[in-house]
Protein backbone atom coordinates (compact mmCIF):
# COMPACT_ATOMS: atom_id res chain seq x y z
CA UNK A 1 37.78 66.05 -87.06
CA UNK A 2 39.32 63.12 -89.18
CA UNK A 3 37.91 59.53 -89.21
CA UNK A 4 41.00 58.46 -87.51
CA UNK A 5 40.57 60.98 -85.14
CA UNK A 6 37.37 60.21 -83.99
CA UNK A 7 38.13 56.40 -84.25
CA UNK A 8 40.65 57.02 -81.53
CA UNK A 9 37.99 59.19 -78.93
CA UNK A 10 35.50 56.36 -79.84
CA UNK A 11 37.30 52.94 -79.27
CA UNK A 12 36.01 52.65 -75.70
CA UNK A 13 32.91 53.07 -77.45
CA UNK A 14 33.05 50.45 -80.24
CA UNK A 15 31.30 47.21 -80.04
CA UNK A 16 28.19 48.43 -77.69
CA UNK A 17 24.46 48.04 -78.44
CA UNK A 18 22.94 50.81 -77.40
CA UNK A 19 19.17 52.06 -77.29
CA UNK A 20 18.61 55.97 -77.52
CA UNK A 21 15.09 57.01 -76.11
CA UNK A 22 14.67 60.31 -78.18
CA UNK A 23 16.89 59.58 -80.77
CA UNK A 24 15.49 61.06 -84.02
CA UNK A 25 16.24 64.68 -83.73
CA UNK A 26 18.71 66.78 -82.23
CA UNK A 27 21.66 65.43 -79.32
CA UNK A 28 20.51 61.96 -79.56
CA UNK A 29 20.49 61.55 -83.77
CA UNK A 30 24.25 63.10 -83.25
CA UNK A 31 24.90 60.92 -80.61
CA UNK A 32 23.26 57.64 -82.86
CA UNK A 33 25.68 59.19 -85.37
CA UNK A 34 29.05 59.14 -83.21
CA UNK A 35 28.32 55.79 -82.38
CA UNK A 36 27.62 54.49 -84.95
CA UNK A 37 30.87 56.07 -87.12
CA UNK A 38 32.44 54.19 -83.34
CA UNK A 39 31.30 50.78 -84.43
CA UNK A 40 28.35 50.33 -82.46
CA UNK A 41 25.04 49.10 -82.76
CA UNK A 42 22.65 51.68 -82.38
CA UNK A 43 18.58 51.80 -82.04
CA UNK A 44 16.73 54.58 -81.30
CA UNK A 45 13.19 55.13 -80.58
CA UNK A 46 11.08 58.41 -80.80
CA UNK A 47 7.80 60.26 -81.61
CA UNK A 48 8.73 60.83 -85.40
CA UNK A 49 10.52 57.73 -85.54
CA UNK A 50 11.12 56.64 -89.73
CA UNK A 51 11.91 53.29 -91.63
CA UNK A 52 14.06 51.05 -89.19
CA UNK A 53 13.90 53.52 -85.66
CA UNK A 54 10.89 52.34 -83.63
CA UNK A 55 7.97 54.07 -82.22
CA UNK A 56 8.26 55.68 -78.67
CA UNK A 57 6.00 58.07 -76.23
CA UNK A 58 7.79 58.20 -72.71
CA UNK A 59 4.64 60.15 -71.58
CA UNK A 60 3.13 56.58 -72.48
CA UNK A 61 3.83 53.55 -70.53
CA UNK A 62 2.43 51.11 -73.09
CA UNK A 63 4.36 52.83 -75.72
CA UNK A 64 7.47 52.24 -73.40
CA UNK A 65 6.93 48.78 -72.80
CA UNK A 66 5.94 47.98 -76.31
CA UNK A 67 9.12 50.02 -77.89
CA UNK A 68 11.24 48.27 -74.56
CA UNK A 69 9.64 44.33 -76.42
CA UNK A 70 10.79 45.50 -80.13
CA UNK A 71 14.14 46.77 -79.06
CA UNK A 72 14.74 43.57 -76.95
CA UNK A 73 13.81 41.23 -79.49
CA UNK A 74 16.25 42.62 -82.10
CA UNK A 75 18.68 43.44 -80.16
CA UNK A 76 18.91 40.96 -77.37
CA UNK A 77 22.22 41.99 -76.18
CA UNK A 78 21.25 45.63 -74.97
CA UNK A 79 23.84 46.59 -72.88
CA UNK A 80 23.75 50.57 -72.93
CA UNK A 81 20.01 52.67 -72.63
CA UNK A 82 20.08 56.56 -73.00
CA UNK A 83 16.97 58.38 -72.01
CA UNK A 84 17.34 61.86 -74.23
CA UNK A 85 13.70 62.19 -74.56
CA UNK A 86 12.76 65.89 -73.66
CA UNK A 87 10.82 68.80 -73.89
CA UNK A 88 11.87 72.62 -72.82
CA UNK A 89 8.82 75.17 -72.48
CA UNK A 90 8.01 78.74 -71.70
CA UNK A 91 5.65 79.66 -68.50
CA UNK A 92 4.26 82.31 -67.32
CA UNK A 93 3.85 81.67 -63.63
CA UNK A 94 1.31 84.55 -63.24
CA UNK A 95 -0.96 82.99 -65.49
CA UNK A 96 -2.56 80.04 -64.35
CA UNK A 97 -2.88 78.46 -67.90
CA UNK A 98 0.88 77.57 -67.71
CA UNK A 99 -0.18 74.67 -65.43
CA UNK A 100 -0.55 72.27 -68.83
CA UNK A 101 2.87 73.05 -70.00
CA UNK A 102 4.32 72.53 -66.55
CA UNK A 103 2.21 69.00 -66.40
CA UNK A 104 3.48 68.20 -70.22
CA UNK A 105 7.37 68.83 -68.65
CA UNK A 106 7.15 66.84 -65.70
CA UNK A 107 5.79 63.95 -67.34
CA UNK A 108 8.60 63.91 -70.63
CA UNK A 109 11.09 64.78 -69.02
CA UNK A 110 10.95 63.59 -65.14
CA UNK A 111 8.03 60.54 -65.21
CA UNK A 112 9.38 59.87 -69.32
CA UNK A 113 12.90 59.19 -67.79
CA UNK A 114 11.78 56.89 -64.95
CA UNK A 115 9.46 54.90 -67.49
CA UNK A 116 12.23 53.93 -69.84
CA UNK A 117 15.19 53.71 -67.01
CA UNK A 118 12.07 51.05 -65.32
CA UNK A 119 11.91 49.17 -68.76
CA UNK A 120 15.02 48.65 -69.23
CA UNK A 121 16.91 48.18 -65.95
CA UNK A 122 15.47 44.53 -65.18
CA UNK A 123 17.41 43.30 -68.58
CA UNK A 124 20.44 45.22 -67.71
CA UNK A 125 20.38 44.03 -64.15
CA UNK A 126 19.88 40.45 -65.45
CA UNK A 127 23.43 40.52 -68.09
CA UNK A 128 25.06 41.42 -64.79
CA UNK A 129 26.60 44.50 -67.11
CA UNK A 130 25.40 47.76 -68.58
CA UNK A 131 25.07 51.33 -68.48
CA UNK A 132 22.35 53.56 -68.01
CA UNK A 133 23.04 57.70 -69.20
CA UNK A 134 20.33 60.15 -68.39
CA UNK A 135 20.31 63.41 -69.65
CA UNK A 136 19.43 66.69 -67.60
CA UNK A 137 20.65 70.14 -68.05
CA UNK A 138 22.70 73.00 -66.96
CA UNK A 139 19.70 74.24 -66.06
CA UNK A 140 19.18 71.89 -63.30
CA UNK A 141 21.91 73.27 -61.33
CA UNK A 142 21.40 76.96 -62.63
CA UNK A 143 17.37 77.73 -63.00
CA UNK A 144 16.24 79.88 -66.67
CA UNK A 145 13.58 81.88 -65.16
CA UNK A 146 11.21 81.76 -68.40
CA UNK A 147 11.46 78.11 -68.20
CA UNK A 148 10.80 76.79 -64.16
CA UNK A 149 9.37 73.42 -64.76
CA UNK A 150 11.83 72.25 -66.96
CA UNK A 151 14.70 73.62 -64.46
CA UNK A 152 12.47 71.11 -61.92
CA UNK A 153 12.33 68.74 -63.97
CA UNK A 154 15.82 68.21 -64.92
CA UNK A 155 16.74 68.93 -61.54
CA UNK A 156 14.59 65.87 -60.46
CA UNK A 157 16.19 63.88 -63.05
CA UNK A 158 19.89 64.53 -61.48
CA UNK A 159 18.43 63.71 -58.09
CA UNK A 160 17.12 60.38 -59.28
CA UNK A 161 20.25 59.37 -61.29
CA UNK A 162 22.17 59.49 -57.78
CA UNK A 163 19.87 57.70 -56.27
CA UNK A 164 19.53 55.45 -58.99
CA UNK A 165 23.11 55.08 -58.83
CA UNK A 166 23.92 54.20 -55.52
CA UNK A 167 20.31 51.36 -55.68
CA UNK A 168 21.96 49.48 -58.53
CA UNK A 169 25.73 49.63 -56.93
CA UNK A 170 27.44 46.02 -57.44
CA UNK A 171 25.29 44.67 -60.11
CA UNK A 172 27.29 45.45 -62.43
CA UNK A 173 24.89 48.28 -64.43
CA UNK A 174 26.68 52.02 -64.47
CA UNK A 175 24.92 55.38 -64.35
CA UNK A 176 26.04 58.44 -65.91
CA UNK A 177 24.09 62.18 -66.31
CA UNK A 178 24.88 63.36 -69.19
CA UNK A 179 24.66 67.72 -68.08
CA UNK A 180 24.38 69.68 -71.81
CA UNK A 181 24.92 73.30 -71.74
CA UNK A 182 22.68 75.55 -73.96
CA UNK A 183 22.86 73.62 -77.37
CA UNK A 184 22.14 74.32 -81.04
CA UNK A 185 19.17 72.01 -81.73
CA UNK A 186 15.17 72.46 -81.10
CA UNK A 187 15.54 76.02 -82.38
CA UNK A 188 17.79 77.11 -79.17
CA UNK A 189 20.13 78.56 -81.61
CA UNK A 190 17.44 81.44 -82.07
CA UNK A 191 17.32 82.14 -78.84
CA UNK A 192 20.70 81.53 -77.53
CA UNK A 193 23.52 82.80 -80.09
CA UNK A 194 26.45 81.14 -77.96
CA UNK A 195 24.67 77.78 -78.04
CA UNK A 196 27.03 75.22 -78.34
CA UNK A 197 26.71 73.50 -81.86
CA UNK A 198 25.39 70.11 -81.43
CA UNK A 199 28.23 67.79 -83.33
CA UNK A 200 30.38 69.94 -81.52
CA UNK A 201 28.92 69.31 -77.91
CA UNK A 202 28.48 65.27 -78.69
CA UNK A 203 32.14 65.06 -79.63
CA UNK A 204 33.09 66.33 -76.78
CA UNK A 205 30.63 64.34 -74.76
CA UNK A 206 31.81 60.83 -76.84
CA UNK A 207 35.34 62.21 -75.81
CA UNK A 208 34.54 62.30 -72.22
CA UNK A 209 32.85 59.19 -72.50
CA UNK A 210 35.84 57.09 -73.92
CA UNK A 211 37.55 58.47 -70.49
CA UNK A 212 38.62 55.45 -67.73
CA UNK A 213 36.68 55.60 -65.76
CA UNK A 214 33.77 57.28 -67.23
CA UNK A 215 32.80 60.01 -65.56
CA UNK A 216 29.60 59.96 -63.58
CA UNK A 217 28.57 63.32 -65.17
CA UNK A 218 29.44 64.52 -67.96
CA UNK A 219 30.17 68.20 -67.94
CA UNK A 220 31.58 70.04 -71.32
CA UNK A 221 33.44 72.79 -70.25
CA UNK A 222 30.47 75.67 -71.61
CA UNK A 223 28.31 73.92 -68.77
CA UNK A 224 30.53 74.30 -65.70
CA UNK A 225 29.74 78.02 -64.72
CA UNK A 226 26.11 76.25 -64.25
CA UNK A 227 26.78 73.22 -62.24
CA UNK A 228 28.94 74.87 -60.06
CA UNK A 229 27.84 78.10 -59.26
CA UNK A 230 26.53 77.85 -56.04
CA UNK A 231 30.19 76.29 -54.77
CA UNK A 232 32.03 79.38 -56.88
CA UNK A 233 29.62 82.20 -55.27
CA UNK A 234 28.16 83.19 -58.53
CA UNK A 235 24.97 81.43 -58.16
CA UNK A 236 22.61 84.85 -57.16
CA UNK A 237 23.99 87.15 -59.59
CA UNK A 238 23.59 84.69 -62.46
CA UNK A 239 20.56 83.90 -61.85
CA UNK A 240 19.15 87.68 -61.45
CA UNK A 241 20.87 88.02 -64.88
CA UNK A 242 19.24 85.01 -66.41
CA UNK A 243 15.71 86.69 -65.37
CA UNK A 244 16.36 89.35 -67.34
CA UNK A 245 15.08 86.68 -70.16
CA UNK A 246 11.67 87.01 -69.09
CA UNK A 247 11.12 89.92 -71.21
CA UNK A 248 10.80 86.88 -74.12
CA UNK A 249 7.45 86.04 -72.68
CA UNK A 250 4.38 86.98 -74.29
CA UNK A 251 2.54 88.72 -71.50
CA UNK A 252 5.69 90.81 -70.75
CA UNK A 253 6.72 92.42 -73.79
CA UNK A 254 6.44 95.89 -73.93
């Protein structure tokens, strides 16, 4: 894709100041990158945050709150907060030990998401104009087997951006779920060889994005066999083939 290409998807997109919760690695760096090439002003905040990107554990609501007082204080007018932080994990449901993993997931990715959407919503409420993007999954709508808690979690998260939606109708702040497919970052790509490679996914997510009006999710079209399987019929028979990936975990390998 030219510059003057991706000018054109991005000009919706210019001009914002945007924070990216889990921005260092993977979707969100590309993301930082896309908007940035757009003309926007970018932060973004994670674990192994470097020179200029601040410091930020979601599973840590000191961290939040003290990453929410840098960010503010630079960038005072915030108008657009994406909560990307994640983690995806293998369980073993007949083993009891998975119980830490599935605590680790829920609090990233489900309590993590609430934490930073609870930081930041009181600015954007108070400008009278923002938007708030939180990420889930295909995943949420079609369950991995070898991965349950994270299926939970993210489909918690979709459950909480419609409610969040509809609490902060007429003040002016937006909500959109951003729903990735299987995507080439985080080492999926050796585990998934039709994962979606990650510049590719983000410009079609910036794409969709630049759309009037923006779409309340954001569904690429590698992730539409998951969100609506249930209303096509499929839903059963994809899942029973998805289990067939439980032969990855340890215990079950012949």
């Amino acid at each position: 894709m030219s510059a003057n290409d991706m000018e054109e998807l991005l000009v919706d997109l210019s001009n914002r100041t945007v924070f990216i919760a889990g921005g260092t690695s993977g979707i969100g760096r590309e993301l930082a990158r896309h908007l940035t090439a757009a003309g926007s002003t970018v932060a973004v905040g994670g674990r192994s945050a470097g020179d200029g990107e601040f410091a930020l554990d979601v599973t840590d609501g000191a961290s939040v709150e003290a990453a929410r007082d840098a960010v503010l204080a630079r960038f005072p007018d915030l108008d657009t907060v994406v909560t990307m932080s994640g983690v995806m994990l293998l369980e073993d449901l007949r083993d009891p030990a998975h119980f830490e993993a599935a605590q680790r997931t829920i609090d990233t990715n489900l309590t993590g998401t609430i934490r930073v959407v609870d930081a930041f919503t009181p600015h954007l409420v108070g400008r009278g104009a923002g938007t708030i993007v939180t990420v889930t999954s295909g995943i949420a709508f079609l369950p991995f087997p070898p991965m349950p808690t994270y299926a939970a979690s993210k489909a918690a998260v979709h459950a909480y951006s419609e409610a969040l939606r509809a609490q902060l109708d007429g003040t002016g702040v937006d909500v959109v779920e951003l729903v990735p497919p299987a995507v080439a970052s985080a080492g999926q790509e050796k585990v998934n060889p039709r994962a979606v490679p990650v510049h590719d996914y983000v410009t079609d997510v910036v794409k969709l994005l630049s759309q009037e009006p923006t779409p309340k999710e954001v569904l690429v079209e590698q992730v539409l066999m998951h969100r609506w399987a249930e209303r096509d019929g499929t839903y059963d028979e994809l899942v029973a083939q998805r289990a067939r990936a439980l032969s990855m975990l340890p215990a079950r390998r012949a």
